[in-house]
Protein backbone atom coordinates (compact mmCIF):
# COMPACT_ATOMS: atom_id res chain seq x y z
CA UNK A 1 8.42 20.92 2.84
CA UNK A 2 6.37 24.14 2.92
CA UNK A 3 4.41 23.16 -0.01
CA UNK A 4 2.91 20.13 2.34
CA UNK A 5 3.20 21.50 5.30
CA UNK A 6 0.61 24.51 4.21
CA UNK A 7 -1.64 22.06 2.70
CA UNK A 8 -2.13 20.33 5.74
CA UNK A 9 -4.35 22.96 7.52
CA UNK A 10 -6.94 22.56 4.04
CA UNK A 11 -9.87 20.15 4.07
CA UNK A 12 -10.73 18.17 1.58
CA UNK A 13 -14.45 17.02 0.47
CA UNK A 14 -13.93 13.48 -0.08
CA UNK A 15 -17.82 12.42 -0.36
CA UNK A 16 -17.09 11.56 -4.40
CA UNK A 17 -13.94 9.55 -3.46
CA UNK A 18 -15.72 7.19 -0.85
CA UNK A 19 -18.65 6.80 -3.25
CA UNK A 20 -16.00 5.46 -5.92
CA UNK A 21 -14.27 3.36 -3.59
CA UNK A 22 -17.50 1.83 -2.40
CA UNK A 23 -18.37 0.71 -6.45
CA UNK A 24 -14.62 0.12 -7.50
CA UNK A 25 -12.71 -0.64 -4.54
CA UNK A 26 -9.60 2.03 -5.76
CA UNK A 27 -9.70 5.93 -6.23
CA UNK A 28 -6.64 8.07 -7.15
CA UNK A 29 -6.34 11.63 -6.33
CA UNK A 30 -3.74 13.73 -9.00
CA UNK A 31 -1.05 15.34 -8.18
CA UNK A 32 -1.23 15.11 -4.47
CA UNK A 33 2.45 15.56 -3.75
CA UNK A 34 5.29 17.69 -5.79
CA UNK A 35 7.44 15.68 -8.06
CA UNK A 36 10.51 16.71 -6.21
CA UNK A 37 8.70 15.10 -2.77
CA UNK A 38 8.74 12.12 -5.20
CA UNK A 39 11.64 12.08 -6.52
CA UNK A 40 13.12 12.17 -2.12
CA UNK A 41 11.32 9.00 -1.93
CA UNK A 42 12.27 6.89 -4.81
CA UNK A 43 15.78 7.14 -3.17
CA UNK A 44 14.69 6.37 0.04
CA UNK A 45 12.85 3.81 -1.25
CA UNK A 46 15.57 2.04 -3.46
CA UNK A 47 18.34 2.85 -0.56
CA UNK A 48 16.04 0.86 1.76
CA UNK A 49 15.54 -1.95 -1.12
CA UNK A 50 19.72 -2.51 -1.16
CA UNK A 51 19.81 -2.58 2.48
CA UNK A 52 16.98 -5.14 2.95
CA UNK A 53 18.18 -7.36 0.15
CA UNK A 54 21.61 -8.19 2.07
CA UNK A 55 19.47 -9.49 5.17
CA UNK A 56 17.40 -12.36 6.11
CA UNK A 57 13.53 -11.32 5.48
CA UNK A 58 14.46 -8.20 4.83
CA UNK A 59 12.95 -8.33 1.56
CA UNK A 60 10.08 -11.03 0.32
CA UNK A 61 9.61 -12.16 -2.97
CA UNK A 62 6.43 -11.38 -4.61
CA UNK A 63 6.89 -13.30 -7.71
CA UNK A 64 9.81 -13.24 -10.21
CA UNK A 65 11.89 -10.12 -9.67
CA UNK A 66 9.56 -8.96 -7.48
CA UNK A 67 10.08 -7.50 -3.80
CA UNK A 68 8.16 -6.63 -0.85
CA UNK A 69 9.91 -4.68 2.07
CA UNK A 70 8.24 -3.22 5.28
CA UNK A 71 10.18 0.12 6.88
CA UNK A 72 10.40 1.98 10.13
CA UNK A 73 8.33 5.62 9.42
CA UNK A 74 12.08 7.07 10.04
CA UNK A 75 13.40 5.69 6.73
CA UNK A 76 10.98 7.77 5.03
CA UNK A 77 12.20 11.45 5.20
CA UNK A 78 8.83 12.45 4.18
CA UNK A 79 6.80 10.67 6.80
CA UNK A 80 4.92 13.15 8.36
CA UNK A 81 3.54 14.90 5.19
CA UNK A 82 2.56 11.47 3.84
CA UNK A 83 0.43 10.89 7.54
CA UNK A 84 -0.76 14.12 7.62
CA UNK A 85 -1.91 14.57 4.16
CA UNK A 86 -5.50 16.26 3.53
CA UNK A 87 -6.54 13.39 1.03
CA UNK A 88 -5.27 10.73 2.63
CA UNK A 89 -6.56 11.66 6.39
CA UNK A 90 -9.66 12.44 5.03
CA UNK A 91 -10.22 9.25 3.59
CA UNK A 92 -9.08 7.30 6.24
CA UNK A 93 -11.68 9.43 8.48
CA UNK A 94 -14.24 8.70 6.19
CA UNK A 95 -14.06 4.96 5.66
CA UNK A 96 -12.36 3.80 8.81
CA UNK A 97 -13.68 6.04 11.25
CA UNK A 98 -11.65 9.26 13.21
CA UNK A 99 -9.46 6.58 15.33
CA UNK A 100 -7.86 4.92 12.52
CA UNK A 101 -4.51 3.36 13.16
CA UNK A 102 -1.05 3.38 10.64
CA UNK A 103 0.16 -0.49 10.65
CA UNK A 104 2.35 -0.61 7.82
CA UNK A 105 5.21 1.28 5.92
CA UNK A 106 6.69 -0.13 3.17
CA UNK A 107 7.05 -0.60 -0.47
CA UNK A 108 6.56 -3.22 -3.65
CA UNK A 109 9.50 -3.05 -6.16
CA UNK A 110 9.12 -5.37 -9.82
CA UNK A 111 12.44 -5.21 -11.52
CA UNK A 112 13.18 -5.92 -15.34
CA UNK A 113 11.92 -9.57 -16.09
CA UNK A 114 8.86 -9.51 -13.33
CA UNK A 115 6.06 -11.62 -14.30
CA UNK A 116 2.14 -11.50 -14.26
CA UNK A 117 1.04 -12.14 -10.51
CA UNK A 118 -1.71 -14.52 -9.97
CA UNK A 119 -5.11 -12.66 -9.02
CA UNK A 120 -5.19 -12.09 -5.64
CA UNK A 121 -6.34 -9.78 -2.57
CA UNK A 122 -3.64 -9.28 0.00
CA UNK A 123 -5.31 -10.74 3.16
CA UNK A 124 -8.97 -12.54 3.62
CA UNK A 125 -11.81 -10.45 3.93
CA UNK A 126 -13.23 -10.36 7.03
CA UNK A 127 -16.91 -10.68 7.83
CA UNK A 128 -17.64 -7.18 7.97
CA UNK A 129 -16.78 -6.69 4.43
CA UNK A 130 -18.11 -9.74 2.66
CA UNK A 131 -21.50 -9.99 4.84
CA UNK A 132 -21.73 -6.08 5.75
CA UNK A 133 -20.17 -4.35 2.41
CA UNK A 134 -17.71 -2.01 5.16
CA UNK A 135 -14.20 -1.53 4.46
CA UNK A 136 -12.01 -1.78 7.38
CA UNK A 137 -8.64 -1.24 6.11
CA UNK A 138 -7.27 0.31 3.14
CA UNK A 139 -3.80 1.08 1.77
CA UNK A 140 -2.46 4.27 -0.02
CA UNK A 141 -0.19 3.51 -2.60
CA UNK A 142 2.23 6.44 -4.14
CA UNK A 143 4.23 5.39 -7.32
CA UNK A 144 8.11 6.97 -7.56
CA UNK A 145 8.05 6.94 -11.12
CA UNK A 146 5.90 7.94 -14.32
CA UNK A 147 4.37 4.17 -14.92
CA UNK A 148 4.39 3.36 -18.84
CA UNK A 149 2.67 0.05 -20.03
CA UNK A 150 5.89 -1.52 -20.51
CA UNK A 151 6.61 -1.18 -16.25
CA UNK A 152 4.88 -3.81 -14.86
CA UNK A 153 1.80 -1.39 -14.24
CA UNK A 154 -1.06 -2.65 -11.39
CA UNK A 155 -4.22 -3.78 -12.75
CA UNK A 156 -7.68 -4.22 -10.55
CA UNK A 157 -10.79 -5.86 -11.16
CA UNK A 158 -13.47 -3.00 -9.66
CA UNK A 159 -15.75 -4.14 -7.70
CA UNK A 160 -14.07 -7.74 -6.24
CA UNK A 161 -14.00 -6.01 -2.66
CA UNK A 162 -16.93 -7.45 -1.67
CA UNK A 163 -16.55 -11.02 -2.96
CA UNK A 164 -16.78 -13.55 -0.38
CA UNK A 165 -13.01 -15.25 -1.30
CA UNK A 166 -13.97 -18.46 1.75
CA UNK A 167 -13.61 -20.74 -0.70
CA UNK A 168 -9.97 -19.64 -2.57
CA UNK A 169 -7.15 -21.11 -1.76
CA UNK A 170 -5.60 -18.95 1.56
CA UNK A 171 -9.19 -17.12 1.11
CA UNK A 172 -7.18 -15.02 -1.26
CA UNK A 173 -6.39 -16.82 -4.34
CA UNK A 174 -9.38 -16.93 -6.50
CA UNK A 175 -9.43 -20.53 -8.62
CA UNK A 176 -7.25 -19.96 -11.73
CA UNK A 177 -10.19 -21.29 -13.71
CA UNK A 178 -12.28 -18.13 -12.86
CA UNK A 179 -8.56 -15.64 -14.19
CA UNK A 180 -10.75 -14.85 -17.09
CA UNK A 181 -13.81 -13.21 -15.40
CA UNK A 182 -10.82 -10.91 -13.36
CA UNK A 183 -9.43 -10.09 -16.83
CA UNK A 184 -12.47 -9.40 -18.48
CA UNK A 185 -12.89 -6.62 -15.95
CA UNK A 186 -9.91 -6.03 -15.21
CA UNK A 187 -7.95 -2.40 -15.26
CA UNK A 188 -4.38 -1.22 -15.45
CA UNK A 189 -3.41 1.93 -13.63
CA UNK A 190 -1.05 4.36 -14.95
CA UNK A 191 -0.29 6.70 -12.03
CA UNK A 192 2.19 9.77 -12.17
CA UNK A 193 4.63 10.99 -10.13
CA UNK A 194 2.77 12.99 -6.94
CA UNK A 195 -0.39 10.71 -7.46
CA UNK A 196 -1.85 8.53 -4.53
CA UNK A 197 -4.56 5.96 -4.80
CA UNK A 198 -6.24 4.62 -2.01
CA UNK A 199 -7.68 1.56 -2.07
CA UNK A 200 -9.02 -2.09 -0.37
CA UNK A 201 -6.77 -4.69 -0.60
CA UNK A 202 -9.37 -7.05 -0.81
CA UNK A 203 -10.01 -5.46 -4.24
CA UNK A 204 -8.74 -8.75 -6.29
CA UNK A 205 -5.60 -7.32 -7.91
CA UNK A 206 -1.98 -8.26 -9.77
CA UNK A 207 1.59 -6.81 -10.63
CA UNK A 208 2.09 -7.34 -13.81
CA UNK A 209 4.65 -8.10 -16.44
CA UNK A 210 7.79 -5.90 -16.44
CA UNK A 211 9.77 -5.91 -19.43
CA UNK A 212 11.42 -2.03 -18.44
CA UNK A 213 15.24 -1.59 -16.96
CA UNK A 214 13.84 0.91 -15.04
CA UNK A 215 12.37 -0.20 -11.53
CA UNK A 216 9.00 0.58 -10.59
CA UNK A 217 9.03 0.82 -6.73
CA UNK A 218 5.75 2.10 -4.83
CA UNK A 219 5.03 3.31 -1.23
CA UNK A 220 2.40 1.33 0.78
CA UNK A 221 0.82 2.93 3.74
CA UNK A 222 -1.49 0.57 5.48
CA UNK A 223 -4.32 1.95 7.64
CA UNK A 224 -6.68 0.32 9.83
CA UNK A 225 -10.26 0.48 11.20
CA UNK A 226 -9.66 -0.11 15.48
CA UNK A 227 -10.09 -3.83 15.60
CA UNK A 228 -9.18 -4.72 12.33
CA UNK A 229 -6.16 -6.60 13.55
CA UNK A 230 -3.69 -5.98 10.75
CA UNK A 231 -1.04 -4.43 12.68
CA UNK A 232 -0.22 -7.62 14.70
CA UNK A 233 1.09 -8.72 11.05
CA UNK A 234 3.48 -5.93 11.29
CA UNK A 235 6.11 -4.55 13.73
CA UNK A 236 6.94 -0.63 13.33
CA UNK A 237 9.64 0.97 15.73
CA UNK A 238 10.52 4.68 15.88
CA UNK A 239 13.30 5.78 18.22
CA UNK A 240 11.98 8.00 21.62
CA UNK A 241 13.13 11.41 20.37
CA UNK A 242 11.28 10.79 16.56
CA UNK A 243 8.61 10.04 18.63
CA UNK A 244 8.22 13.06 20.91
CA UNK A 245 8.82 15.03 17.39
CA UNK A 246 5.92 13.87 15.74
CA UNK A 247 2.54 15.51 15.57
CA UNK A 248 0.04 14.48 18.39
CA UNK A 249 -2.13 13.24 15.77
CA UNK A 250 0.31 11.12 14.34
CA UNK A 251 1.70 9.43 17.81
CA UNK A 252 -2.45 9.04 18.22
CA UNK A 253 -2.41 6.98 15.08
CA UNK A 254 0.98 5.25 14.89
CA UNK A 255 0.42 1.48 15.78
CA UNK A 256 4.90 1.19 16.86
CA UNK A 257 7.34 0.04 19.46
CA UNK A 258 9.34 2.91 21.02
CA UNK A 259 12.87 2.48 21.05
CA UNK A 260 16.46 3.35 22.04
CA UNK A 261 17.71 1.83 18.70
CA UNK A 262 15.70 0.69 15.56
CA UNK A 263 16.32 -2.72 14.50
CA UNK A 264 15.64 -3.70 11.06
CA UNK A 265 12.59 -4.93 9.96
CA UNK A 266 11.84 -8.95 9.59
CA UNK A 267 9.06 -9.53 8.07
CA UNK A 268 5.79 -11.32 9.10
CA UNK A 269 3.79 -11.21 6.28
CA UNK A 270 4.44 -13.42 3.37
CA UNK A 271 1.91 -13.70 0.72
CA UNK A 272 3.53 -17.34 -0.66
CA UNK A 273 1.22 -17.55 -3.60
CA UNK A 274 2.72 -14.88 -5.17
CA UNK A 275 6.02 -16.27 -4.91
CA UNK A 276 6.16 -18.29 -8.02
CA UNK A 277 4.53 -15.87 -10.49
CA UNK A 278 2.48 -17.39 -13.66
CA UNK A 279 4.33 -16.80 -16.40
């Protein structure tokens, strides 16, 4: 789109962002993408969601009417202008360093009659973040609708990055007799179309309940610090001649298998906590 495609040669000051997601763990930049770019990927998003659902692994449950699925970059016809965003390089840059790598494409999808997630982080925190306060991952997030409190909307606890979590259950699951100090501080987000938040997923987080007809899906784009490790967890493929198309500084950054033929993702990472739901 031309819209993206000139805003890609801008820079963007992102010193205020880090500083917020160093004290909250989350940050959201506004209207960072045009509706209609929006709009593209909530059918991309739900055609991928019917295709997964008919295979094995395809999709994971993340609670009650809740669904996880991973992609292949080439599902997403707007790709590139999510990877080469100003915002979202920037902050990768800033936090992860200039050789951060892309490990993971995909999207979370509560339907009508979703429940409240236990509080959770996604994966444990390693020991650079709980004994040296430095994030080394972080996922974007991009929501394909207007999210009203009646759509399941994410809520955060700020400031949980940098809680140890060796003790919880998986090291992600803190104790459900500790729920209340994660509610006390906890924070629903509200995000528009053509927002993006960035965030840790060690941040201790939950979906919650999701009473609406209308689906709520959301884009997750994972990045990494080198080292981090996160991609093994993962398996991207683009085919060779996707691959020669992108931008050098996308095929730098792209942690995928190049192929003759994509085959459809299976996934690796299952979060089985979060199968159950609470309520």
């Amino acid at each position: 789109m031309a819209v993206l495609a000139a805003a890609t040669t801008q820079t963007e000051n992102v010193t205020e962002d880090v500083l917020t997601l160093q004290r909250d763990g989350v940050v959201g930049k506004k209207g960072a993408f045009p509706r209609e770019f929006i709009e593209r990927l909530r059918e991309d998003m739900m055609t991928a969601f019917w295709e997964a659902i008919q295979r094995p692994r395809g999709a994971v449950g993340r609670g009650p009417r809740r669904w996880y699925v991973e992609l292949h970059p080439q599902a997403i016809s707007g790709f590139v202008d999510l990877a080469t965003h100003p915002w979202i390089t920037a902050m990768s840059e800033a936090v992860l360093g200039p050789d951060y790598q892309i490990v993971e494409i995909g999207f979370d999808t509560p339907f009508q009659g979703a429940k409240n997630q236990p509080w959770h982080r996604d994966f444990p925190s390693p020991r650079e973040t709980y004994e040296d306060r430095r994030i080394t991952s972080l996922a974007f997030n991009l929501t394909g609708v207007d999210v009203t409190p009646d759509m399941g909307p994410f809520e955060v606890a700020p400031g949980t990055q940098w809680e140890d979590g060796r003790s919880w259950k998986h090291e992600m699951f803190p104790d459900p007799s500790t729920w209340s100090h994660y509610a006390e501080r906890g924070v629903r987000k509200y995000p528009q179309m053509g927002d993006v938040s960035c965030r840790s997923a060690l941040t201790v987080h939950r979906g919650t309940a999701h009473p609406s007809p209308i689906a709520r899906p959301v884009l997750v784009i994972g990045m990494d610090a080198p080292g981090a490790g996160h991609a093994a967890l993962h398996d991207m493929m683009v085919t060779r001649d996707y691959y020669a198309a992108l931008p050098q500084s996308v095929r730098d950054r792209l942690v995928c298998r190049v192929v003759d033929e994509l085959v459809p993702v299976t996934q690796k990472h299952d979060i089985e906590g979060l199968v159950m739901g609470t309520e």
